[in-house]
Protein backbone atom coordinates (compact mmCIF):
# COMPACT_ATOMS: atom_id res chain seq x y z
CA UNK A 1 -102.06 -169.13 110.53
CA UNK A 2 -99.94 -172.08 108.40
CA UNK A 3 -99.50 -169.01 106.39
CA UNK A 4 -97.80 -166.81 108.75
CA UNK A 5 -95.08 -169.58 109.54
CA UNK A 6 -93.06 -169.15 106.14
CA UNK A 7 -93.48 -165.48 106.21
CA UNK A 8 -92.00 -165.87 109.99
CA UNK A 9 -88.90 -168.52 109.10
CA UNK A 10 -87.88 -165.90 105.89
CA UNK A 11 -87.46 -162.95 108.06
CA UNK A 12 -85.76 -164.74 110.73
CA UNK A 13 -83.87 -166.26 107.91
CA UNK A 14 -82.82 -162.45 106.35
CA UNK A 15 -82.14 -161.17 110.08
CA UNK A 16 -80.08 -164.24 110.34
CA UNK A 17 -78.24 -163.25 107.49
CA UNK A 18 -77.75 -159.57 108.76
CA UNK A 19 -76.19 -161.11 111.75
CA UNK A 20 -74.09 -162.76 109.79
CA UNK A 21 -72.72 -160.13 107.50
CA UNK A 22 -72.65 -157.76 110.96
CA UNK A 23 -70.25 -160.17 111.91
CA UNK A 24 -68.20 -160.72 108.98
CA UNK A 25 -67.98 -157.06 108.64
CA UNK A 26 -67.34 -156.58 112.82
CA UNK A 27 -64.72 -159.34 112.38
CA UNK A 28 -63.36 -157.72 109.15
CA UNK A 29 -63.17 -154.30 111.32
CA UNK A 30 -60.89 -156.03 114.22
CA UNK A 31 -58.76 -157.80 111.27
CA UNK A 32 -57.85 -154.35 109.64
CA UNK A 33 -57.01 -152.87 113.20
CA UNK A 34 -55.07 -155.55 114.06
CA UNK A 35 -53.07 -155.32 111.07
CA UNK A 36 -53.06 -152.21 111.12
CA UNK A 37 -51.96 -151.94 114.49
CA UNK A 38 -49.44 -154.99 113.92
CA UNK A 39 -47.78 -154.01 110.69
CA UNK A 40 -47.68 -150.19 111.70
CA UNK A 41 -45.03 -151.09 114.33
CA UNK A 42 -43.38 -153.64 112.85
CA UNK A 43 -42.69 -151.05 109.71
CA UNK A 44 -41.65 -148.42 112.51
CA UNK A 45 -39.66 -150.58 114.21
CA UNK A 46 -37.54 -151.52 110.44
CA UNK A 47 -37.29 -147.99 109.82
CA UNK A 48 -35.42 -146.95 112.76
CA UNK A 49 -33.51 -149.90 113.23
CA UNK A 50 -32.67 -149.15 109.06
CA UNK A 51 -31.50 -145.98 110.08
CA UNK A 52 -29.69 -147.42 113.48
CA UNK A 53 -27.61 -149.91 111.24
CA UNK A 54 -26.46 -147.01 109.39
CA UNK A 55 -24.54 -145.89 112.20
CA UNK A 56 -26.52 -142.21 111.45
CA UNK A 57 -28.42 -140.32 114.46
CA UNK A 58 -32.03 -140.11 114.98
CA UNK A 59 -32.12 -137.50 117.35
CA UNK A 60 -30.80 -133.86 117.42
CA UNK A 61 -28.79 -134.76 120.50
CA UNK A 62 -26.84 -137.24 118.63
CA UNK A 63 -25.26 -135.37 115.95
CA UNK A 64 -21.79 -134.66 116.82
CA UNK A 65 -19.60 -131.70 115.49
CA UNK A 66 -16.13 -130.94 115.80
CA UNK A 67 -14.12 -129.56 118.56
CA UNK A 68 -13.49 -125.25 118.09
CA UNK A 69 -10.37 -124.62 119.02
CA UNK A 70 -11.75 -120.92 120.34
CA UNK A 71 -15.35 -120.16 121.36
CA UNK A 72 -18.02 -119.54 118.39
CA UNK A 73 -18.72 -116.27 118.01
CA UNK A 74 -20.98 -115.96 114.89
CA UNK A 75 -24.62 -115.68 116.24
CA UNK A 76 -23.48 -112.36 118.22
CA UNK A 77 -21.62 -110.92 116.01
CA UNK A 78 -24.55 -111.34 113.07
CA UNK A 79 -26.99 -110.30 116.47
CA UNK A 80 -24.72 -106.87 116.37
CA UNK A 81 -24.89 -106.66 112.61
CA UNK A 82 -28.70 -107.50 112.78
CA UNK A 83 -29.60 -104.47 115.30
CA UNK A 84 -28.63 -102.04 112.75
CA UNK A 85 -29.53 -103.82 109.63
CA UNK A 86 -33.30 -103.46 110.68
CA UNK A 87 -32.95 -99.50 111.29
CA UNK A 88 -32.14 -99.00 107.81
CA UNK A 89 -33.65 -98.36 104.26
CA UNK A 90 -32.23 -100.24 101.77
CA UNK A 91 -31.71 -100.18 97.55
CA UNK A 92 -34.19 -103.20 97.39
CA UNK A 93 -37.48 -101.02 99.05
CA UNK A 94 -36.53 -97.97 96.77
CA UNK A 95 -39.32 -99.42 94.01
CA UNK A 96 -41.75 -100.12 97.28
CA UNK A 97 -42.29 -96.15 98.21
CA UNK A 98 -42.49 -92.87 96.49
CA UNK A 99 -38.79 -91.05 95.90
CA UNK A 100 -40.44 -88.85 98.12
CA UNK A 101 -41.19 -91.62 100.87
CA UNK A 102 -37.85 -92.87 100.58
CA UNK A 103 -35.78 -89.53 100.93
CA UNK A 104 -37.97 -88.73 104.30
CA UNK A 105 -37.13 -92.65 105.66
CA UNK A 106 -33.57 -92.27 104.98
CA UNK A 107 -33.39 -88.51 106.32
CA UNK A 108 -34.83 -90.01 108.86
CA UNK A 109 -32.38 -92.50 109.70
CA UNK A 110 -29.57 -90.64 111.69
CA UNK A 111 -26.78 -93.99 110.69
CA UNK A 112 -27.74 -93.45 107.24
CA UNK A 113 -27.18 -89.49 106.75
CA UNK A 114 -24.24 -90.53 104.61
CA UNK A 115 -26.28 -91.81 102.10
CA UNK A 116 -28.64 -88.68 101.18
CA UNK A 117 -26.70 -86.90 99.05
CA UNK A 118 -25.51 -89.98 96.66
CA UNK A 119 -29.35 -90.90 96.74
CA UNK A 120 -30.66 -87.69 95.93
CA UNK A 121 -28.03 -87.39 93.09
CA UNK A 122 -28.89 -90.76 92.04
CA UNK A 123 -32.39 -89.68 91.50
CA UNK A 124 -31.91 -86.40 89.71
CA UNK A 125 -30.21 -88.18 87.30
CA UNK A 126 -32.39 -91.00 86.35
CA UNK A 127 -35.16 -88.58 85.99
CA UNK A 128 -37.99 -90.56 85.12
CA UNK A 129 -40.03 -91.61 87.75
CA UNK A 130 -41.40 -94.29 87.25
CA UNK A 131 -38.08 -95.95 86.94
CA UNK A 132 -37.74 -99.63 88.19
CA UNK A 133 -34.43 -99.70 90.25
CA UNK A 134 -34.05 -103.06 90.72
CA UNK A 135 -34.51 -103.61 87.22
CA UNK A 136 -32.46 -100.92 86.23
CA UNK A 137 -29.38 -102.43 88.69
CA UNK A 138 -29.86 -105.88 87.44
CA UNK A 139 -29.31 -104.47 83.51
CA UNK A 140 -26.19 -102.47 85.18
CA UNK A 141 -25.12 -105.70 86.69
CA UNK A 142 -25.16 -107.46 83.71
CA UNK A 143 -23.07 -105.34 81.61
CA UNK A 144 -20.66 -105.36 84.15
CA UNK A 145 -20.15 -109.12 84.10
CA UNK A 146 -19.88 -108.77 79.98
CA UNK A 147 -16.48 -108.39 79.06
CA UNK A 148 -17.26 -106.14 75.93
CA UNK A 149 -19.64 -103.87 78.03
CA UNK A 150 -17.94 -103.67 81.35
CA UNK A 151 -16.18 -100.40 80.95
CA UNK A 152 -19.00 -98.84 79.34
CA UNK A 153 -21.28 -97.49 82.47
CA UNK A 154 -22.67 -94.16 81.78
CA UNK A 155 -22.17 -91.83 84.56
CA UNK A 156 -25.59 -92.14 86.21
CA UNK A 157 -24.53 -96.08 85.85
CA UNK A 158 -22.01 -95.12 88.07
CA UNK A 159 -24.11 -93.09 90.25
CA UNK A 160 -26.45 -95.80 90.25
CA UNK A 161 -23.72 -97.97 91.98
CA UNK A 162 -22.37 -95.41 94.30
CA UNK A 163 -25.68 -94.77 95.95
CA UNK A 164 -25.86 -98.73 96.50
CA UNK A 165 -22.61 -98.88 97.98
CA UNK A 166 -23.51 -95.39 100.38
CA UNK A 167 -26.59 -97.40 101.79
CA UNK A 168 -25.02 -100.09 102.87
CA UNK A 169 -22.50 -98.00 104.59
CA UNK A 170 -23.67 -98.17 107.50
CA UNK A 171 -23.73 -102.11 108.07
CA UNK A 172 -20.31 -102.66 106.29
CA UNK A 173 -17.85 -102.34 109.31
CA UNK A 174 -20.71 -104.68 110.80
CA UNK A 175 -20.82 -107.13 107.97
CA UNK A 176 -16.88 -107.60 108.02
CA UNK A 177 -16.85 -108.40 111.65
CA UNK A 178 -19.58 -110.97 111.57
CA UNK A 179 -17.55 -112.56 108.57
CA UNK A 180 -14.76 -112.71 110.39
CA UNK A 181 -16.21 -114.28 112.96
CA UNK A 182 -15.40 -118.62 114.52
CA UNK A 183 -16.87 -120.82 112.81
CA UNK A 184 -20.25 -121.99 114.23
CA UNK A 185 -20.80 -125.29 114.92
CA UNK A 186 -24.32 -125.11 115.81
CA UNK A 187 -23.68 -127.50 118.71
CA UNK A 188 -25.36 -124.61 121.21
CA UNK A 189 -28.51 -124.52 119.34
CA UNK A 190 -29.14 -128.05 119.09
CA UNK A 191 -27.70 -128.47 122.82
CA UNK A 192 -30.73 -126.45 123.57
CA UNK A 193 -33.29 -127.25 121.03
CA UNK A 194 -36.53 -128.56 122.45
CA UNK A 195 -39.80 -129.95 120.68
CA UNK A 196 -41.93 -128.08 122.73
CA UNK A 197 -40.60 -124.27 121.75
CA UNK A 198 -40.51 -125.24 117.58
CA UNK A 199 -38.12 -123.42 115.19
CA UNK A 200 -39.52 -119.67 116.62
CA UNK A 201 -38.51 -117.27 113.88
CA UNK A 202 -37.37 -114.77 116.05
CA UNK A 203 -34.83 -117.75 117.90
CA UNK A 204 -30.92 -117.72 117.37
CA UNK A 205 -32.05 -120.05 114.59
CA UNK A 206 -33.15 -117.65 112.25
CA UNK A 207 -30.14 -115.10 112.74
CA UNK A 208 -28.30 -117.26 110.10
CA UNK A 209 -30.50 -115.44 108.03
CA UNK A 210 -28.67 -112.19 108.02
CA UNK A 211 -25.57 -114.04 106.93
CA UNK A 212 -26.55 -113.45 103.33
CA UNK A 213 -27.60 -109.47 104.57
CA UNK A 214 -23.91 -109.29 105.30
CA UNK A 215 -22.67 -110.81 101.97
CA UNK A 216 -24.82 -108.59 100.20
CA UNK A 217 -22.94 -105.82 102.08
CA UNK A 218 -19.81 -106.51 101.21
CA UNK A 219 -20.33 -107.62 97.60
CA UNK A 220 -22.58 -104.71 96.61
CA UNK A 221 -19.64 -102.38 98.06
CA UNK A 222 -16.89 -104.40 96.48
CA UNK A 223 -18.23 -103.88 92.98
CA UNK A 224 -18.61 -100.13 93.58
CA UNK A 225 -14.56 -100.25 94.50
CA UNK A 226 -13.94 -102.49 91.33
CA UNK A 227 -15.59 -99.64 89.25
CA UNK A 228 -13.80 -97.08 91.07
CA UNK A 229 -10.49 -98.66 90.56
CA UNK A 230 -9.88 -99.59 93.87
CA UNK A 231 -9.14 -103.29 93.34
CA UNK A 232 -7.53 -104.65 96.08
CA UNK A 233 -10.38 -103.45 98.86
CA UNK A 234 -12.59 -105.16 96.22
CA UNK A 235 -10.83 -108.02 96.58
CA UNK A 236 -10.68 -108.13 100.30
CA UNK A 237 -14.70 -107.54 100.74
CA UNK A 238 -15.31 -110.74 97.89
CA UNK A 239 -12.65 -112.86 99.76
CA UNK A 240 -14.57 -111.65 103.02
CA UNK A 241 -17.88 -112.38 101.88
CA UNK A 242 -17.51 -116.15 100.49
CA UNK A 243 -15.81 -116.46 104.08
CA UNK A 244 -18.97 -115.09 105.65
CA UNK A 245 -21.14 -117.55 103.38
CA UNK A 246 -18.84 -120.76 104.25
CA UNK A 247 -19.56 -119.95 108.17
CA UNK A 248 -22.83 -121.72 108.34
CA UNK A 249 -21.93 -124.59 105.48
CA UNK A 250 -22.38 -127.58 106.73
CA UNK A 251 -24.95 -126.83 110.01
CA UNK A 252 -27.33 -129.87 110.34
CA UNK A 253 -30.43 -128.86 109.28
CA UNK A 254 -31.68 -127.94 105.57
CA UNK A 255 -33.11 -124.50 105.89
CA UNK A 256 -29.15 -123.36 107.16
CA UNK A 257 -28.24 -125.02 103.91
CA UNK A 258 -30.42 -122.83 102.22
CA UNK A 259 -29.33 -119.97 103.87
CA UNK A 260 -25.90 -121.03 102.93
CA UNK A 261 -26.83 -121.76 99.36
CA UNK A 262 -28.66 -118.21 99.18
CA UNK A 263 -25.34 -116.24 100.57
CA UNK A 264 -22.78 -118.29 98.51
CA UNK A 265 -24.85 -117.72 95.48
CA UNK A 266 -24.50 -113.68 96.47
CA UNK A 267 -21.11 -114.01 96.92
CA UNK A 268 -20.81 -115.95 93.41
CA UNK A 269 -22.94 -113.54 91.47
CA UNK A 270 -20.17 -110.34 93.68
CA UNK A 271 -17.54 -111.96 92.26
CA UNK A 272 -19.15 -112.98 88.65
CA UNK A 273 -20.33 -108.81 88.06
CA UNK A 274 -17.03 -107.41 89.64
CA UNK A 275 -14.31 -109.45 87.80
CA UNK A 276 -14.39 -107.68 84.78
CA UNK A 277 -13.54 -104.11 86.38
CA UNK A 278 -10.92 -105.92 88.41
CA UNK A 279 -7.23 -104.96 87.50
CA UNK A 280 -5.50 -108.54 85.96
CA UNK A 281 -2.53 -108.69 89.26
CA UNK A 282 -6.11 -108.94 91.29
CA UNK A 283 -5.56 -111.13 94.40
CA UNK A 284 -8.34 -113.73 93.96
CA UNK A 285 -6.29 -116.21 95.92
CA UNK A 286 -7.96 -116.48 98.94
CA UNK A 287 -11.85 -116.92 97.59
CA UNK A 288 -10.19 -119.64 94.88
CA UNK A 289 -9.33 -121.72 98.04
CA UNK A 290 -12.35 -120.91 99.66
CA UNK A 291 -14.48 -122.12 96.06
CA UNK A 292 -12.01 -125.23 95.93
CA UNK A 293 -12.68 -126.28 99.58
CA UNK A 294 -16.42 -126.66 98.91
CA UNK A 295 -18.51 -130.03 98.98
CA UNK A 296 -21.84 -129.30 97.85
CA UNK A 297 -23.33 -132.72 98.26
CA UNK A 298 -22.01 -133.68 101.39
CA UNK A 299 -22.92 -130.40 102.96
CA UNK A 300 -26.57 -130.79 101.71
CA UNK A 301 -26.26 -134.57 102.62
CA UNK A 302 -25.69 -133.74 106.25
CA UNK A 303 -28.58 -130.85 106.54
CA UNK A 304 -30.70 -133.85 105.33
CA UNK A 305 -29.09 -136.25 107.84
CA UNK A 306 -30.32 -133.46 110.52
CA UNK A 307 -33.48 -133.18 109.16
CA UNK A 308 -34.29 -136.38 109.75
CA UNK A 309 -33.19 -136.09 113.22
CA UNK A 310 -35.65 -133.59 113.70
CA UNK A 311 -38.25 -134.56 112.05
CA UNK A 312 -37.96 -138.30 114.23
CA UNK A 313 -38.28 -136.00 117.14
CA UNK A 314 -41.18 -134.34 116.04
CA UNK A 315 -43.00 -137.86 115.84
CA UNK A 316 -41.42 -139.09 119.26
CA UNK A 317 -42.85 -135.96 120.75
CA UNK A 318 -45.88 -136.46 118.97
CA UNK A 319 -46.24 -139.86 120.74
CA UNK A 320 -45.14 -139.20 124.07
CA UNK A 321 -47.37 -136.06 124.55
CA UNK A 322 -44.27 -133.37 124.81
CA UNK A 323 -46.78 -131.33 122.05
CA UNK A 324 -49.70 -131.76 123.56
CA UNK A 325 -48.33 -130.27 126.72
CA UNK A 326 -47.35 -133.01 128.03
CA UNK A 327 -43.72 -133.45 129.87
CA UNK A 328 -42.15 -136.19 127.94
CA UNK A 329 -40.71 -138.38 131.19
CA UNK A 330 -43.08 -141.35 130.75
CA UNK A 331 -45.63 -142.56 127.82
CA UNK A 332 -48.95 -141.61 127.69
CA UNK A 333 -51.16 -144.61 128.65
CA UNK A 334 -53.45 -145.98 126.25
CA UNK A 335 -56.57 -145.33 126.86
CA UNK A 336 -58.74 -147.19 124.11
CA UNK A 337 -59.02 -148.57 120.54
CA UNK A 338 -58.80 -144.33 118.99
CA UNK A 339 -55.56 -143.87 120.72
CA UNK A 340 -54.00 -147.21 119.53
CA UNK A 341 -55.57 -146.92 116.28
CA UNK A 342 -53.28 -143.38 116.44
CA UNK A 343 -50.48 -144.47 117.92
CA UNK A 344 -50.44 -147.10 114.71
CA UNK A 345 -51.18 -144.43 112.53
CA UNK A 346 -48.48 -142.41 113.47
CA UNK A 347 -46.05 -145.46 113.12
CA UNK A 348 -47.10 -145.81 109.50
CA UNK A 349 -46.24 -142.24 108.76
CA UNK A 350 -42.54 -142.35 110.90
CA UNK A 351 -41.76 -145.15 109.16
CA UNK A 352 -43.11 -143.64 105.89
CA UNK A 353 -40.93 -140.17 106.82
CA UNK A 354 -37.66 -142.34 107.52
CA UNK A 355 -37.55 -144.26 104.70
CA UNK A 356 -38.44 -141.33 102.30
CA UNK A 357 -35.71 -139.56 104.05
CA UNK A 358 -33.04 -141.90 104.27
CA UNK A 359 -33.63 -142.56 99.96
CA UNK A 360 -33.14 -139.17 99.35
CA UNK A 361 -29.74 -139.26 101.76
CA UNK A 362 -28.52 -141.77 99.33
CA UNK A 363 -29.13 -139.99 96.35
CA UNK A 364 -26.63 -137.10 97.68
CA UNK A 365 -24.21 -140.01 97.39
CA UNK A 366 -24.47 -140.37 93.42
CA UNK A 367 -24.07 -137.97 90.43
CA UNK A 368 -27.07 -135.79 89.71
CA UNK A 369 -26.89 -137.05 86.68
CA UNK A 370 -27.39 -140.96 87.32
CA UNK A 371 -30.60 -140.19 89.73
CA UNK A 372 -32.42 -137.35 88.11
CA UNK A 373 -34.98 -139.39 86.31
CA UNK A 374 -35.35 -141.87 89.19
CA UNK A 375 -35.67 -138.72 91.39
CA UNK A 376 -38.85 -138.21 88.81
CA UNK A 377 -40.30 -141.53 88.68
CA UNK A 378 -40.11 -141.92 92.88
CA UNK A 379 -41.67 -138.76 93.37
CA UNK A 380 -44.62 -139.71 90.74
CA UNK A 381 -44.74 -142.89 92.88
CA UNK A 382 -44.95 -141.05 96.12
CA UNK A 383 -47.57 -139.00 95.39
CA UNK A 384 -50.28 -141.61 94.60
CA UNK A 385 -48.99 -144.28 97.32
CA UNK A 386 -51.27 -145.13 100.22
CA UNK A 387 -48.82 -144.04 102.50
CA UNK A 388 -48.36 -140.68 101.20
CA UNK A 389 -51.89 -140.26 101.11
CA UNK A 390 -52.78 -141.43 104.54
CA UNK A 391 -50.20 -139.56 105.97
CA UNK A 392 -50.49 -137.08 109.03
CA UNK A 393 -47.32 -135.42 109.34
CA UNK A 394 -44.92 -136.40 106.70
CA UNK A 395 -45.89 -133.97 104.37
CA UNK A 396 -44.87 -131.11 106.22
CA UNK A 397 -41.88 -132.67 107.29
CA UNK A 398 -40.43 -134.26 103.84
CA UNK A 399 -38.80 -131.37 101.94
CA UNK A 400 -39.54 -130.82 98.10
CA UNK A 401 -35.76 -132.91 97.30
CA UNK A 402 -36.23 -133.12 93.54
CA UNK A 403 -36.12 -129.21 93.76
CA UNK A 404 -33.43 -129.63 96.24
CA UNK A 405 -31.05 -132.09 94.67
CA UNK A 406 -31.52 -130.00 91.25
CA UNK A 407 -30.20 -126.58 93.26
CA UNK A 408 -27.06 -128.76 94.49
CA UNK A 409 -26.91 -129.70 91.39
CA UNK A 410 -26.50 -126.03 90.06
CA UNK A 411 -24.87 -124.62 93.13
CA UNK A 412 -21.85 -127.47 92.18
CA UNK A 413 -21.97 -125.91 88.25
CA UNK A 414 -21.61 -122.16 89.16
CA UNK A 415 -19.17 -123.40 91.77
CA UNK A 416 -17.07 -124.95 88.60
CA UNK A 417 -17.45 -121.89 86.42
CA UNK A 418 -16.43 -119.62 89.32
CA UNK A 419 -13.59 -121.37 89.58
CA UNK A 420 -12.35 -121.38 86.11
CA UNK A 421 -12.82 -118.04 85.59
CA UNK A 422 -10.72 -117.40 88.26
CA UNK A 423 -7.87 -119.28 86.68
CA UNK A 424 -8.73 -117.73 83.13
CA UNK A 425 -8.01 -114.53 85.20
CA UNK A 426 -4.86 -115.47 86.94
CA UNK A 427 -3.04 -118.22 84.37
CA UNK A 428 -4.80 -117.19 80.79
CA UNK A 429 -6.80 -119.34 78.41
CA UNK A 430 -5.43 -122.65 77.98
CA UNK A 431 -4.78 -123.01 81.86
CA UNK A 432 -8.81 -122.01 82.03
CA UNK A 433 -9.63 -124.79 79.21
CA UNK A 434 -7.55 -127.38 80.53
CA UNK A 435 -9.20 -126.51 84.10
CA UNK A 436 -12.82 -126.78 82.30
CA UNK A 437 -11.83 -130.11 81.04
CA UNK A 438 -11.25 -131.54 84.42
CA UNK A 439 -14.46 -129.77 85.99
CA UNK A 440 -17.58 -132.48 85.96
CA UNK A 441 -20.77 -130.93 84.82
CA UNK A 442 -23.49 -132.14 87.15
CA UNK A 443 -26.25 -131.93 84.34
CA UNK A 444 -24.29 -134.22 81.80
CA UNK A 445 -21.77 -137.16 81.75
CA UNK A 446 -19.18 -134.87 81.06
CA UNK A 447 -16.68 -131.60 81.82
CA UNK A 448 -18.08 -128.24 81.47
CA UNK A 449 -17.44 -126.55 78.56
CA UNK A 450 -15.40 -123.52 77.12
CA UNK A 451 -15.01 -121.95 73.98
CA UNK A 452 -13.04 -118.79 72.89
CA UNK A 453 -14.89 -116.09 70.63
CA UNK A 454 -13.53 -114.08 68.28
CA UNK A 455 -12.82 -110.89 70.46
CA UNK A 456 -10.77 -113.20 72.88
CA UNK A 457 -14.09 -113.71 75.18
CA UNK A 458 -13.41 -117.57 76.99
CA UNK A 459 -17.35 -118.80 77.29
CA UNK A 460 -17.85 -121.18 79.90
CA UNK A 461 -20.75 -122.89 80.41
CA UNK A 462 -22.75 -125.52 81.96
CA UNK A 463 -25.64 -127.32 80.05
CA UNK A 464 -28.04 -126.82 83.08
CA UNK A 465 -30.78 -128.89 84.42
CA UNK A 466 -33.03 -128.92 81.37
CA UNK A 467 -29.88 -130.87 80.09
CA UNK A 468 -30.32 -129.37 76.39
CA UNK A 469 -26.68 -128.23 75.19
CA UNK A 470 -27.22 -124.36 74.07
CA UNK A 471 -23.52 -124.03 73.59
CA UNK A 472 -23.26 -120.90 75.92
CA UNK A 473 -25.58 -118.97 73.24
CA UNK A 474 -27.67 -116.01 73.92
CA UNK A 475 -27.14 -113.54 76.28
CA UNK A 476 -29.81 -110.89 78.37
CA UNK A 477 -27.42 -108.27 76.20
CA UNK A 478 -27.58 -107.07 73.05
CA UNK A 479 -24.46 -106.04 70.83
CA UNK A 480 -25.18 -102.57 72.43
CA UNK A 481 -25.60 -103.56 75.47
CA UNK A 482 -29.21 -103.09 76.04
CA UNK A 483 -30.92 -105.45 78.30
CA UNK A 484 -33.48 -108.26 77.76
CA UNK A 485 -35.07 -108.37 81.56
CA UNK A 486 -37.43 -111.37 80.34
CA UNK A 487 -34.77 -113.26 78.51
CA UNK A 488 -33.92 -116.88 79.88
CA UNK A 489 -30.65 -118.78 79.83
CA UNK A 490 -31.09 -122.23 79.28
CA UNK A 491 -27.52 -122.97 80.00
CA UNK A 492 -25.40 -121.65 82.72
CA UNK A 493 -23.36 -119.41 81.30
CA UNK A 494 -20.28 -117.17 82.60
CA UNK A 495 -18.49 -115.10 80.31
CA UNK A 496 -14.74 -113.89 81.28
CA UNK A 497 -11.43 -111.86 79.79
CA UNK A 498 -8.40 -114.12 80.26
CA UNK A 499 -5.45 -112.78 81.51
C-alpha cells in the first residue's frame, strides 16, 4: 500500500507535466496565430499604403489613358484580319505536313488559289524532300541581311521568297488596314474587365495577338518587293508594319508588352533582312521616327504598373468571394479560426506580391546595367525566403522579371542598331559612327560600337547580355555564304552598306 503512493504522486507528477507542455504548446499555437494574424495585416496594410503614396493605381479601374481624338478602331479591324488569317495555310506549317498534305490544304482554300502555282514551283525546285523550309528561309534570310551575299540568291532563293510573299496574299490588304488603324488605348477592355470572367483566350484580349500575324504580313511581302526591285512598296509595308507594332505599345498589362515586343522584333528583323536589296534614295523616313519615338523601359514599366493592378484585384477578389462565386458587394463573414487563419495568409502573400512588384517597377527606372547583378542576387533571395515559400498565389502572379528586364534590355540594343543603320543608309559612315557613339549600350557602361571592314562593311554591334565584348565577330555565314543553323552570336550584331 505505502508502496503504491510514490508510484501514484510520479504519474500524477508526469501527467502534470503533460498538462503543462499541452499548454505551453496550446499557448504557443494562439501566439503564432495571433501574430500571424496581427503582422499579416499590418504588412498588407504597408504594402498598399507603399503603393498609395506612390500616387500609382491598385486597381484596373484606376489606370487612366489619354483622350483619342477619334474612336479606336484596332480590335475590329485585327477581328477582320483575324477571320481570314485562321482559313489559311501558311509558310510556317509547310515542315508540319507532307508536300502532298499541304498542296490539297491550300487547293483547298478558295482565298488562297493565288498561291498554288508559286508553291508548286517552289517545290519542284527544291527537289529534295525532306527539305526543312523554315530552315532553309532562315539561311535565305540571312544572306540577305549580309551585305556581301545579298545579291547572290539563286533562283529557287528567289522562288523560295515569292511563294512566301503569294501566301500571305491573301491577309495583306487585311494586315495594312488593321495597321492603319487608331491607336488603342485599351481603356474598353479594362472598362469591362471583371475578376470573375479571367483573361479568356478567346476575349478581345487576346486579338492583340494577331498584331504580330499582320507584321509578319507585311514584312515577309516587303522583302519579296526589295528583291524584286520594287523599293518604294517595300518601304511603305516596313514603315506600315513598325506602325502596326507601335499600336499596342504601351497597353497596361505585360503580356500586350510582349505581344508588342514579339511584333516590333518582326518588324526589326523586316527591316534588318530587306535593307540590303533596298535601292540607297530608299525612303526609311517614316520607320526612323517611328524607331526614335520608342521608350522601351517606360513602356514595359507601365505593363508592370498594370500588372500589379491586376494582380491586387485578383487577391481582393480572392478575399471578398467574387471567385468563389460570390458577388463582391459585401465581405464574407468570418466564420472561424481556418478562415482568419486564411484571410492572414492571404495578406502575407498581397503584401509579399506588392512589394516584389513595386521593386521590380523601380528597376525599369535605372540602367540595365547598374541592376543586373542585384536583379541576380534578389531573385536568389526570393526563392529561399519564407514568404516565397509560403506563398499561395504570388507565384503565378509575379512574372519571371530577370528574363524580362534582360529582353528590354535587348529590345533597347536592336532598337539602337536599327537606328544607325538607318542613318549609315541615308547619311554614310561617319554620320552612322558618330550616331553609334551617342547610342548607350544597355549591356555595358558605354555607346554601341562600330567598326568598318575592309570591303566597306560598317559592323555595329552590341556586347549583349552575357556582357563579354566579341567585337561583332563571327557570323551564321561563311565566306560563301553557306549557313551555320546552330551557330550562336554572343554579341548583337547588325551588319550594313553605307550609303
Amino acid at each position: 500500500m505505502d508502496s503504491e503512493k510514490p508510484r501514484h504522486r510520479a504519474t500524477t507528477r508526469i501527467w502534470i507535466r503533460l498538462a503543462i507542455a499541452a499548454g505551453i504548446l496550446v499557448g504557443l499555437l494562439v501566439l503564432t496565430f495571433v501574430v500571424v494574424v496581427v503582422t499579416g495585416a499590418a504588412r498588407e496594410s504597408r504594402a498598399i499604403e507603399a503603393v498609395r503614396a506612390r500616387g500609382e493605381p491598385l486597381s484596373p479601374q484606376e489606370i487612366t489613358f489619354p483622350i483619342l481624338a477619334e474612336p479606336s478602331d484596332l480590335l475590329e479591324r485585327l477581328g477582320r484580319f483575324q477571320a481570314v488569317f485562321e482559313e489559311g495555310p501558311f509558310f510556317r506549317d509547310i515542315d508540319f505536313a507532307s508536300r502532298s498534305e499541304f498542296l490539297a490544304e491550300l487547293r483547298a482554300a478558295e482565298a488562297w488559289a493565288g498561291a498554288v502555282q508559286p508553291v508548286e514551283a517552289l517545290f519542284a525546285c527544291a527537289g529534295e524532300e525532306n527539305i526543312e523550309f523554315r530552315k532553309w528561309a532562315d539561311a535565305v534570310d540571312a544572306r540577305l541581311a549580309h551585305p556581301r551575299h545579298a545579291g547572290r540568291l539563286s533562283p529557287c532563293e528567289r522562288q523560295l521568297l515569292g511563294a512566301r510573299a503569294a501566301l500571305r496574299a491573301p491577309t495583306l490588304e487585311l494586315a495594312r488596314d488593321a495597321c492603319r488603324a487608331s491607336p488603342e488605348t485599351a481603356e474598353r477592355l479594362l472598362r469591362d474587365w471583371s475578376i470573375a470572367d479571367g483573361l479568356d483566350p478567346g476575349s478581345d484580349r487576346y486579338r492583340v495577338v494577331m498584331i504580330d500575324h499582320a507584321v509578319r504580313a507585311l514584312t515577309e511581302t516587303a522583302i519579296a518587293r526589295a528583291v524584286e526591285g520594287r523599293g518604294e512598296e517595300a518601304c511603305e509595308l516596313l514603315a506600315l508594319a513598325f506602325r502596326g507594332a507601335n499600336l499596342v505599345q504601351g497597353w497596361p498589362w505585360g503580356v500586350a508588352h510582349l505581344f508588342w515586343q514579339l511584333a516590333m522584333g518582326n518588324a526589326i528583323d523586316g527591316l534588318r533582312v530587306a535593307l540590303e536589296s533596298l535601292p540607297p534614295d530608299a525612303d526609311l523616313s517614316l520607320i526612323a521616327l517611328e524607331l526614335a519615338a520608342l521608350d522601351v523601359e517606360s513602356q514595359f514599366r507601365r505593363a508592370l504598373v498594370g500588372d500589379r493592378a491586376l494582380g491586387n484585384e485578383m487577391f481582393a477578389a480572392l478575399r471578398d468571394g467574387r471567385l468563389a462565386g460570390g458577388d463582391g458587394t459585401k465581405p464574407i463573414p468570418l466564420r472561424g479560426p481556418a478562415d482568419l487563419l486564411t484571410w492572414s495568409w492571404l495578406a502575407h502573400d498581397r503584401a509579399f506580391y506588392l512589394d516584389t512588384m513595386t521593386r521590380s517597377i523601380d528597376w525599369t527606372r535605372r540602367p540595365y546595367i547598374e541592376s543586373v547583378d542585384e536583379i541576380a542576387a534578389f531573385k536568389e533571395d526570393m526563392e529561399g525566403s519564407l514568404s516565397a515559400r509560403f506563398a499561395l498565389a504570388s507565384p503565378m502572379l509575379i512574372p519571371a522579371i530577370d528574363k524580362l528586364l534582360k529582353s528590354v534590355a535587348t529590345m533597347r540594343a536592336r532598337i539602337g542598331l536599327a537606328r544607325i543603320a538607318i542613318v549609315a543608309r541615308r547619311q554614310g559612315t561617319e554620320a552612322a559612327l558618330r550616331a553609334a557613339g551617342d547610342m548607350p549600350d544597355p549591356f555595358r557602361a558605354g555607346p554601341l560600337q562600330a567598326r568598318v571592314e575592309p570591303d566597306g562593311t560598317l559592323v555595329l554591334w552590341s556586347i549583349g547580355d552575357d556582357r563579354q565584348d566579341e567585337r561583332g565577330e563571327g557570323d551564321s555565314l561563311d565566306e560563301d555564304g553557306n549557313y551555320d543553323e546552330d551557330y550562336e552570336q554572343t554579341d548583337i550584331v547588325w551588319r550594313v552598306k553605307p550609303r
